[in-house]
N, C-alpha and C. Protein backbone atom coordinates (compact mmCIF):
# COMPACT_ATOMS: atom_id res chain seq x y z
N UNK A 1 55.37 83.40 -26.79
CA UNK A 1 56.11 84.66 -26.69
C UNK A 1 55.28 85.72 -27.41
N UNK A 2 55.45 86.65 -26.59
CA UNK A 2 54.25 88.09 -27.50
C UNK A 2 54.77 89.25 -27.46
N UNK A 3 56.30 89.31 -26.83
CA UNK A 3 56.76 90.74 -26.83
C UNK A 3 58.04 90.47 -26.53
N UNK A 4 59.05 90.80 -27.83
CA UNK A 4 60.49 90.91 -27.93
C UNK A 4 60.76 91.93 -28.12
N UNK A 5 61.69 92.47 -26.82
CA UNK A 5 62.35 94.17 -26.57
C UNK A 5 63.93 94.15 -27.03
N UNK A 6 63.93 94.79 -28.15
CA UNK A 6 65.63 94.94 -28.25
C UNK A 6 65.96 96.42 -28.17
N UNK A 7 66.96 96.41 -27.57
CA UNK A 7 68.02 97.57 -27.16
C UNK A 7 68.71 98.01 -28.25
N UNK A 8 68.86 98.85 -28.99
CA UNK A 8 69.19 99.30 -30.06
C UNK A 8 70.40 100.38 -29.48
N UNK A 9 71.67 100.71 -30.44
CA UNK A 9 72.14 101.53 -29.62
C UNK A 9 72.87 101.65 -31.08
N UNK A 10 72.28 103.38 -31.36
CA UNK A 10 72.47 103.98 -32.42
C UNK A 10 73.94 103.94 -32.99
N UNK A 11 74.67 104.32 -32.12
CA UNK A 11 76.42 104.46 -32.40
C UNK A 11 76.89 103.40 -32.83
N UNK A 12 76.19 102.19 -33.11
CA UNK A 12 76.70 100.67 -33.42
C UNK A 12 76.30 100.00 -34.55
N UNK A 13 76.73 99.11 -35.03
CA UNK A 13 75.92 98.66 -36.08
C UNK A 13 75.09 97.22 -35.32
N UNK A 14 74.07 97.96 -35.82
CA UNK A 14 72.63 96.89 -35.18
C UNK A 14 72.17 96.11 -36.20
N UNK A 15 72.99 95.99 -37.24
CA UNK A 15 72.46 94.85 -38.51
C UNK A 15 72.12 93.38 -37.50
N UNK A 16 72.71 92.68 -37.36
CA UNK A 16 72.51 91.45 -36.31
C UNK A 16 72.03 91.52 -35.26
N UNK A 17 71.69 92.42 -34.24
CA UNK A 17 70.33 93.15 -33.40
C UNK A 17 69.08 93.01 -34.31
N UNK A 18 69.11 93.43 -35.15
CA UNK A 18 67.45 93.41 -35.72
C UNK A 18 67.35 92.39 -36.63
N UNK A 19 68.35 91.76 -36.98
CA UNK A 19 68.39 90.05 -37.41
C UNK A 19 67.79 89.34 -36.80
N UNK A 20 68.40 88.94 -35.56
CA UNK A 20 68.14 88.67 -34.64
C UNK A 20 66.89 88.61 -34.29
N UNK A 21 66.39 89.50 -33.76
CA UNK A 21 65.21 90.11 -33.01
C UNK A 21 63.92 90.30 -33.88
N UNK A 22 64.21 89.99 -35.24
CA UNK A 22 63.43 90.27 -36.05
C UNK A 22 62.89 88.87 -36.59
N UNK A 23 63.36 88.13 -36.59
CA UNK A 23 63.52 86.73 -36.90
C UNK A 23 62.55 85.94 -35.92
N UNK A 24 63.10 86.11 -34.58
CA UNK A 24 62.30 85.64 -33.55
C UNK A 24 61.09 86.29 -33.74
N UNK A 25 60.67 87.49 -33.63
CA UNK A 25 59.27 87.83 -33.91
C UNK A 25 58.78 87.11 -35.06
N UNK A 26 59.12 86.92 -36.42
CA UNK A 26 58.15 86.07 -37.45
C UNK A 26 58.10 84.57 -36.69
N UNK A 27 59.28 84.24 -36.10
CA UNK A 27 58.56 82.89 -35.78
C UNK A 27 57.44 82.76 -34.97
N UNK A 28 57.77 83.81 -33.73
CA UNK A 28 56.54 83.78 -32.85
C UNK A 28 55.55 84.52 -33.02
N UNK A 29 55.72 85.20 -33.88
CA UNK A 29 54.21 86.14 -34.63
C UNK A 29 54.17 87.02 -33.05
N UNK A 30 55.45 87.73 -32.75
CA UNK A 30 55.45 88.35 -31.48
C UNK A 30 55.70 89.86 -32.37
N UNK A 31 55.00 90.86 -30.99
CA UNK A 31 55.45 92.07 -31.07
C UNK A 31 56.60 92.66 -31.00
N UNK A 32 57.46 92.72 -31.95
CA UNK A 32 58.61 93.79 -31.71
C UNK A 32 58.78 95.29 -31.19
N UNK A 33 59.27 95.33 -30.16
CA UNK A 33 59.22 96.81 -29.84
C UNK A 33 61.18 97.32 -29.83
N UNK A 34 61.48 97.82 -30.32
CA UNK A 34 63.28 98.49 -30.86
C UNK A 34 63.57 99.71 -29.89
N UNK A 35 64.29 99.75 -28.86
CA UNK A 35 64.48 100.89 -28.14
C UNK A 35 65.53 101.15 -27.92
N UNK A 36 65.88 102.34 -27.98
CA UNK A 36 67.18 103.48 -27.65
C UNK A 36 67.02 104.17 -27.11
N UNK A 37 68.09 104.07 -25.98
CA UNK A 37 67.79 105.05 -24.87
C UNK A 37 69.13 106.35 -24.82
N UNK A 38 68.82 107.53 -24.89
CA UNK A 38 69.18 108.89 -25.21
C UNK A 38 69.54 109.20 -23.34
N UNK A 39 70.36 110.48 -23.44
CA UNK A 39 70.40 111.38 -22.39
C UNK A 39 69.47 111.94 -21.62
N UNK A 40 69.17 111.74 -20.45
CA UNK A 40 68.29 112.80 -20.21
C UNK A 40 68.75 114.44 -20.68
N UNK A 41 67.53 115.37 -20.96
CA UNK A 41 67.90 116.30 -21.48
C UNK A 41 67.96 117.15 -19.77
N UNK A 42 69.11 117.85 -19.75
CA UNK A 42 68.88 118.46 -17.69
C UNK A 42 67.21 119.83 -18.51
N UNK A 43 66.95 119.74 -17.39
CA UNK A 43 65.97 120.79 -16.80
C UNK A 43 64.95 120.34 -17.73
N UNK A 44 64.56 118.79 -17.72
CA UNK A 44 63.00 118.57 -18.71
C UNK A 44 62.34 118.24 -17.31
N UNK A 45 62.82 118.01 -16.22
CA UNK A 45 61.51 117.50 -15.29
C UNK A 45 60.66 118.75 -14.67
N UNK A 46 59.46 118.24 -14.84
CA UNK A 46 58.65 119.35 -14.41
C UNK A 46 57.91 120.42 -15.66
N UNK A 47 58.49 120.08 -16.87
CA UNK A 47 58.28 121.15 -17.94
C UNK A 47 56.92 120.16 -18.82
N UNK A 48 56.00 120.96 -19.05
CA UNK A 48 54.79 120.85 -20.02
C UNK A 48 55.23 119.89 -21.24
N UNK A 49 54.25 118.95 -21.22
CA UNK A 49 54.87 117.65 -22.19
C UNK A 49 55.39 118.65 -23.70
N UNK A 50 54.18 119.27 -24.00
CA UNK A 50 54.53 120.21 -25.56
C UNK A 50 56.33 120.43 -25.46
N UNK A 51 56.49 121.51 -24.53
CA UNK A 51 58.00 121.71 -24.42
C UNK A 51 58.68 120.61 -24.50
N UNK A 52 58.52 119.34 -23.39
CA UNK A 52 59.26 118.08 -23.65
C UNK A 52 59.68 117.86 -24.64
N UNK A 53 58.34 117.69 -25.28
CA UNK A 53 58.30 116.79 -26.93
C UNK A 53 59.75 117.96 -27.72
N UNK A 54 59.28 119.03 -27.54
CA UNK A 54 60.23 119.89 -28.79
C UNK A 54 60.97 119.79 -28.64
N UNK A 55 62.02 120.21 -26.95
CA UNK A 55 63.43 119.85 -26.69
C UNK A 55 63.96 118.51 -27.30
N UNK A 56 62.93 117.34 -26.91
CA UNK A 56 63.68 116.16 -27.69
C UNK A 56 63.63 115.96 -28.88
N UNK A 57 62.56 116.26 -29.79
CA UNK A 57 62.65 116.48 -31.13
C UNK A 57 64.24 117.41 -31.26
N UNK A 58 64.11 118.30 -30.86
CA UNK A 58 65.41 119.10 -31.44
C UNK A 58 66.73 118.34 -30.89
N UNK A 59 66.85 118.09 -29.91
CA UNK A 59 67.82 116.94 -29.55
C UNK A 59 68.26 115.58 -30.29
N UNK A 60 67.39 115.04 -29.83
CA UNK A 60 67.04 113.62 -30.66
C UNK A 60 66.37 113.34 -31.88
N UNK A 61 66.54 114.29 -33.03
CA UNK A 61 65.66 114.58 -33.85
C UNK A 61 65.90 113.10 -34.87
N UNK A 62 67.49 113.45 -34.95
CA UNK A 62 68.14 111.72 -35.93
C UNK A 62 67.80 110.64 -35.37
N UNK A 63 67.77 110.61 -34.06
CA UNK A 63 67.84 109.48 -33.37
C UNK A 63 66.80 108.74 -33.62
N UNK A 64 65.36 109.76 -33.54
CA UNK A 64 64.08 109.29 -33.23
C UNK A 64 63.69 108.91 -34.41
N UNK A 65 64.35 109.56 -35.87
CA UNK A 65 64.14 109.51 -37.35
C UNK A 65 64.87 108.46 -37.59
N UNK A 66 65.95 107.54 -37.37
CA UNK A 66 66.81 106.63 -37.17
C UNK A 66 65.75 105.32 -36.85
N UNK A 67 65.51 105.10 -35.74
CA UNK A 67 65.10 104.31 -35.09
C UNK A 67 63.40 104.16 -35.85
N UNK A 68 62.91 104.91 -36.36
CA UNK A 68 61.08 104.89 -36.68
C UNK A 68 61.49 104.15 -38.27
N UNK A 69 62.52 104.94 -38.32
CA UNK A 69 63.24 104.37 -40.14
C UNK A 69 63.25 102.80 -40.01
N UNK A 70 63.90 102.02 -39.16
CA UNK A 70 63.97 100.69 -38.96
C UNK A 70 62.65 100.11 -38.42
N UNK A 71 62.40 100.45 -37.72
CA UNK A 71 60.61 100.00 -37.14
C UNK A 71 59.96 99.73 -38.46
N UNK A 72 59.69 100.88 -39.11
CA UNK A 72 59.28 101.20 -40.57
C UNK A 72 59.40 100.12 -41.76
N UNK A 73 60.58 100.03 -41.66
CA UNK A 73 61.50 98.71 -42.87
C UNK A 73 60.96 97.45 -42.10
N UNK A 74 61.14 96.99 -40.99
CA UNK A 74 60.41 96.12 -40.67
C UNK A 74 59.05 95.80 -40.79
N UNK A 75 58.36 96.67 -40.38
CA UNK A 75 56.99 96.85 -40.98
C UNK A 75 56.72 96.18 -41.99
N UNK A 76 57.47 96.78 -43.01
CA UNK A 76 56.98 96.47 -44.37
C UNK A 76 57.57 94.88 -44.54
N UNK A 77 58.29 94.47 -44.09
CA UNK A 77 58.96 93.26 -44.48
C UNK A 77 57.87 91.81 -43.35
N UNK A 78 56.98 93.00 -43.32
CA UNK A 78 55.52 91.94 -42.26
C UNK A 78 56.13 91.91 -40.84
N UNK A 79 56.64 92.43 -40.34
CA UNK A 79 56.83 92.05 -38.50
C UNK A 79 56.28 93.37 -38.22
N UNK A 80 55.51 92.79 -36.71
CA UNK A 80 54.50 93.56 -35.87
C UNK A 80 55.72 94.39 -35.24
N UNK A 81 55.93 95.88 -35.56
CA UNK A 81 57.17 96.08 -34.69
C UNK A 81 56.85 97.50 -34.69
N UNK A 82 57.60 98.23 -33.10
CA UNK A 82 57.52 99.61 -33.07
C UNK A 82 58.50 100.27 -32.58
N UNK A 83 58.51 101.24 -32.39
CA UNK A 83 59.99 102.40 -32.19
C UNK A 83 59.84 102.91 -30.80
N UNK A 84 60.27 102.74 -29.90
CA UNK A 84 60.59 103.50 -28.38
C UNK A 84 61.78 104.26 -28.25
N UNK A 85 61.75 105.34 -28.22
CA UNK A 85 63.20 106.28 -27.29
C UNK A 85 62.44 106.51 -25.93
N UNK A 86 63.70 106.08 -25.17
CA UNK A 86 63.67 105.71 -23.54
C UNK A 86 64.71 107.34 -23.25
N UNK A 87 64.54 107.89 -22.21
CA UNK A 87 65.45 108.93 -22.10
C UNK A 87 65.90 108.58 -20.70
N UNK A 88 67.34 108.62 -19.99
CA UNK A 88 67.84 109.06 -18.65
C UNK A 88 68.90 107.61 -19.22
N UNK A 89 69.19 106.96 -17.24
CA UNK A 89 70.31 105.70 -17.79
C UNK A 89 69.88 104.56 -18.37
N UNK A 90 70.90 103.79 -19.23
CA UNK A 90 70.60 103.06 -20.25
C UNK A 90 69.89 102.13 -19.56
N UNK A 91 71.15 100.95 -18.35
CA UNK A 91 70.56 99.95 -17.72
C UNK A 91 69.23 100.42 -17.38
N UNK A 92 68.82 101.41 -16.37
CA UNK A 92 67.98 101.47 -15.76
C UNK A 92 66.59 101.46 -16.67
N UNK A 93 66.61 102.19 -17.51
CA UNK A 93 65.36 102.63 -18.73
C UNK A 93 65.05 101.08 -19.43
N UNK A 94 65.83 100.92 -19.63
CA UNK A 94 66.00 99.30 -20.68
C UNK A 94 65.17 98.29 -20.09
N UNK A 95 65.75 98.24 -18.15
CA UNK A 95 65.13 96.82 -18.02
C UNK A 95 63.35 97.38 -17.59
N UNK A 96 63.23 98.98 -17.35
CA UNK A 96 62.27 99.03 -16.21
C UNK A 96 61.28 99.38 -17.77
N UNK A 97 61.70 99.14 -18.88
CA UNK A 97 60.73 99.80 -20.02
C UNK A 97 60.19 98.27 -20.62
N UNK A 98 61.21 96.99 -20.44
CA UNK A 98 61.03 95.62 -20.79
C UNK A 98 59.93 95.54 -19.82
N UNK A 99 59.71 95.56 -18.34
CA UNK A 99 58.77 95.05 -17.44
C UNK A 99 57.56 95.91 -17.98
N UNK A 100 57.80 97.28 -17.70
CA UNK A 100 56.07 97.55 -18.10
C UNK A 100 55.62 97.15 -19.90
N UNK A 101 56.22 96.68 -20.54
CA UNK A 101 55.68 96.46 -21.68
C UNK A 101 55.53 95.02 -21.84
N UNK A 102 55.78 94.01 -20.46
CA UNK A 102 55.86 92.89 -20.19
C UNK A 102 56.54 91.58 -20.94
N UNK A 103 57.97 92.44 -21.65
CA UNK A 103 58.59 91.58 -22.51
C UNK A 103 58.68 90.38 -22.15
N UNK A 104 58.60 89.32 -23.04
CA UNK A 104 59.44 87.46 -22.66
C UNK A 104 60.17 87.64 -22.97
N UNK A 105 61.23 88.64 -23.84
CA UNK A 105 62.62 88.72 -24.48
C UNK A 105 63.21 89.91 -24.25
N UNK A 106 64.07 89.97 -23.78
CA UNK A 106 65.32 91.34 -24.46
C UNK A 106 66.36 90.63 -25.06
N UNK A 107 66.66 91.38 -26.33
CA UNK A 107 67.59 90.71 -27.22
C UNK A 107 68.33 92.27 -26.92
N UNK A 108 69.43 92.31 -27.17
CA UNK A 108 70.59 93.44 -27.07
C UNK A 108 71.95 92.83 -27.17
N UNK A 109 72.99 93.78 -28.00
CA UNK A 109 73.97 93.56 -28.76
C UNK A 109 75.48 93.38 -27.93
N UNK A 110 76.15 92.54 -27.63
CA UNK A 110 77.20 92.43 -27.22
C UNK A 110 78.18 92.68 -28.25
N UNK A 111 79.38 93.74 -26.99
CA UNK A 111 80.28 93.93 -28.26
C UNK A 111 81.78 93.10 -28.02
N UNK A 112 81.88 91.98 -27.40
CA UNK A 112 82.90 91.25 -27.02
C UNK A 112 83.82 91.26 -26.08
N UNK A 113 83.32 92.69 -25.43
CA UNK A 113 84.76 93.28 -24.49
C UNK A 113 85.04 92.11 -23.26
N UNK A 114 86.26 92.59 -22.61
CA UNK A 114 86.34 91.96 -21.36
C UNK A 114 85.32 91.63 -20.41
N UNK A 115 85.31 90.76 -19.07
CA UNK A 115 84.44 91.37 -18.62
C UNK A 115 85.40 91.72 -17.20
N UNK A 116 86.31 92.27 -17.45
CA UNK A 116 87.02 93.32 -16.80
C UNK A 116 87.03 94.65 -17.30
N UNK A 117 86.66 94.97 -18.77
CA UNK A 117 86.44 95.98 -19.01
C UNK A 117 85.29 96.22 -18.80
N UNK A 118 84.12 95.76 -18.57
CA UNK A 118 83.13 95.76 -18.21
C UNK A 118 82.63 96.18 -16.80
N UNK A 119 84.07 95.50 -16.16
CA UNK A 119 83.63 95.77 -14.46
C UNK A 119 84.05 97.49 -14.65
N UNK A 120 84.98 97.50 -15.23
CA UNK A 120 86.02 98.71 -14.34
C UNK A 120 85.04 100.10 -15.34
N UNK A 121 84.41 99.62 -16.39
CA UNK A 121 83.91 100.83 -17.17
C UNK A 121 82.45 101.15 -16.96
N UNK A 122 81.72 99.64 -16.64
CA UNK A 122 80.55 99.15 -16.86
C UNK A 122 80.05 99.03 -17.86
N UNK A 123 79.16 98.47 -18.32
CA UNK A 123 78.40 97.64 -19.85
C UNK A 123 76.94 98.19 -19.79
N UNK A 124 76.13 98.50 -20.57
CA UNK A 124 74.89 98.13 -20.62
C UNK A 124 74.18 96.74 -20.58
N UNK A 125 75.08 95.94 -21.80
CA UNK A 125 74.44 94.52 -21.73
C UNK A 125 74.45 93.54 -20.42
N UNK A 126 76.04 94.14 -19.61
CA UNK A 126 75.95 93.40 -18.54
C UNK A 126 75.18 93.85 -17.49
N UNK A 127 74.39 95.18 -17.41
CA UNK A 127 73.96 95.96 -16.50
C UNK A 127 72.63 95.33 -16.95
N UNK A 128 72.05 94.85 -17.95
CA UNK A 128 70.69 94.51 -18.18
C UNK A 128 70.45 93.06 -18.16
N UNK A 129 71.80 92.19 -18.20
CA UNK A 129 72.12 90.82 -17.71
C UNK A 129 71.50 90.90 -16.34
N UNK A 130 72.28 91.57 -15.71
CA UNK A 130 72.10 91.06 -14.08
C UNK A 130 70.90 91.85 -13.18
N UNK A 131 70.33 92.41 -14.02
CA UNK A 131 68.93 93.40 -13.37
C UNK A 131 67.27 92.84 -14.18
N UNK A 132 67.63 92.39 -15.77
CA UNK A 132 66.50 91.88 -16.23
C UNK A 132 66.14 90.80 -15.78
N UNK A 133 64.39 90.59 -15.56
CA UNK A 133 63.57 89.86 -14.70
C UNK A 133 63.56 88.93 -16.24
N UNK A 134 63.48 89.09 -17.40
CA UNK A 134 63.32 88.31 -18.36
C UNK A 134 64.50 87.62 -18.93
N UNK A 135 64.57 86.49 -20.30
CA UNK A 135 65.87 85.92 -20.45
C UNK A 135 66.33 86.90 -21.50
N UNK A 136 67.38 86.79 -21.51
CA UNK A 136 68.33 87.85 -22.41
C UNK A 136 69.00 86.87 -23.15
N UNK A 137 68.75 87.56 -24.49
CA UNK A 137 69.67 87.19 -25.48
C UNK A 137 70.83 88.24 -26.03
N UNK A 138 72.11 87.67 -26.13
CA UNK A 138 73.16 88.49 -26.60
C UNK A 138 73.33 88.22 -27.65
N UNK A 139 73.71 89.32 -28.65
CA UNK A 139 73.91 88.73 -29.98
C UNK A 139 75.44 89.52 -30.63
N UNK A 140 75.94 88.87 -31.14
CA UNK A 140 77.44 89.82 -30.99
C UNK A 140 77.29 90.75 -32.30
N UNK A 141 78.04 91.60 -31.88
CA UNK A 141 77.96 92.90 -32.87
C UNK A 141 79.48 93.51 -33.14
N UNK A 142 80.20 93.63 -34.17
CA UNK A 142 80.86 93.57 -34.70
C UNK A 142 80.63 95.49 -34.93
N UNK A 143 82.35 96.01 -34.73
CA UNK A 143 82.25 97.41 -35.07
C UNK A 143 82.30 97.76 -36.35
């Protein structure tokens, strides 16, 4: 194994997400890569990366400071690990950002619901269940 992708999702507590996911990387001396995927911002397509970058800095300014913060702490605690913000839909960004970075893992956080609430609302985890080309691990996450 050389590349474990976890789905991070700021609004939650990801203590057992990066347990998890963090753990498996020291065993396998694998790359951690931690991603959260944000809104698209409307009217960024087509605009000069510089502009990009600033709109989402000013947007996503916590988010991106959030997420580099944990990359960071890991770091130091010895795991090979880095920070991705994915922007547009979750499923979609999640699984198509695992293939080009050629994950063996997505680890991402289940939060127990139905899976009738799931149908009728939709899930991320179940949306990256049934679309990821790799094995998925769920790890439950507690509000």
């Amino acid at each position: 194994m050389k590349t474990i992708f976890a789905a991070i999702d700021l609004n939650s507590n990801v203590d057992s997400i990066l347990a998890a996911a963090s753990d498996l990387a020291r065993h396998y001396e694998a790359e951690l890569v931690l991603a959260t995927v944000e809104t698209e911002l409307p009217g960024s397509e087509g605009a000069a990366e510089e502009e990009v970058e600033a709109d989402l800095k000013a947007a996503y300014g916590d988010a991106v400071e959030r997420l580099q913060a944990m990359a960071n702490d890991l770091v130091g605690q010895g795991v090979n690990c880095r920070a991705l913000m994915l922007e547009g839909k979750a499923v979609d960004q999640l699984v198509q950002a695992a293939d080009r970075l050629h994950a063996d893992l997505i680890v991402i956080g289940n939060h127990g619901r139905s899976p009738f609430y799931d149908t009728l609302l939709g899930g991320t985890a179940p949306g990256v269940i049934h679309r990821a080309k790799q094995n998925v691990l769920l790890v439950p996450v507690s509000e």
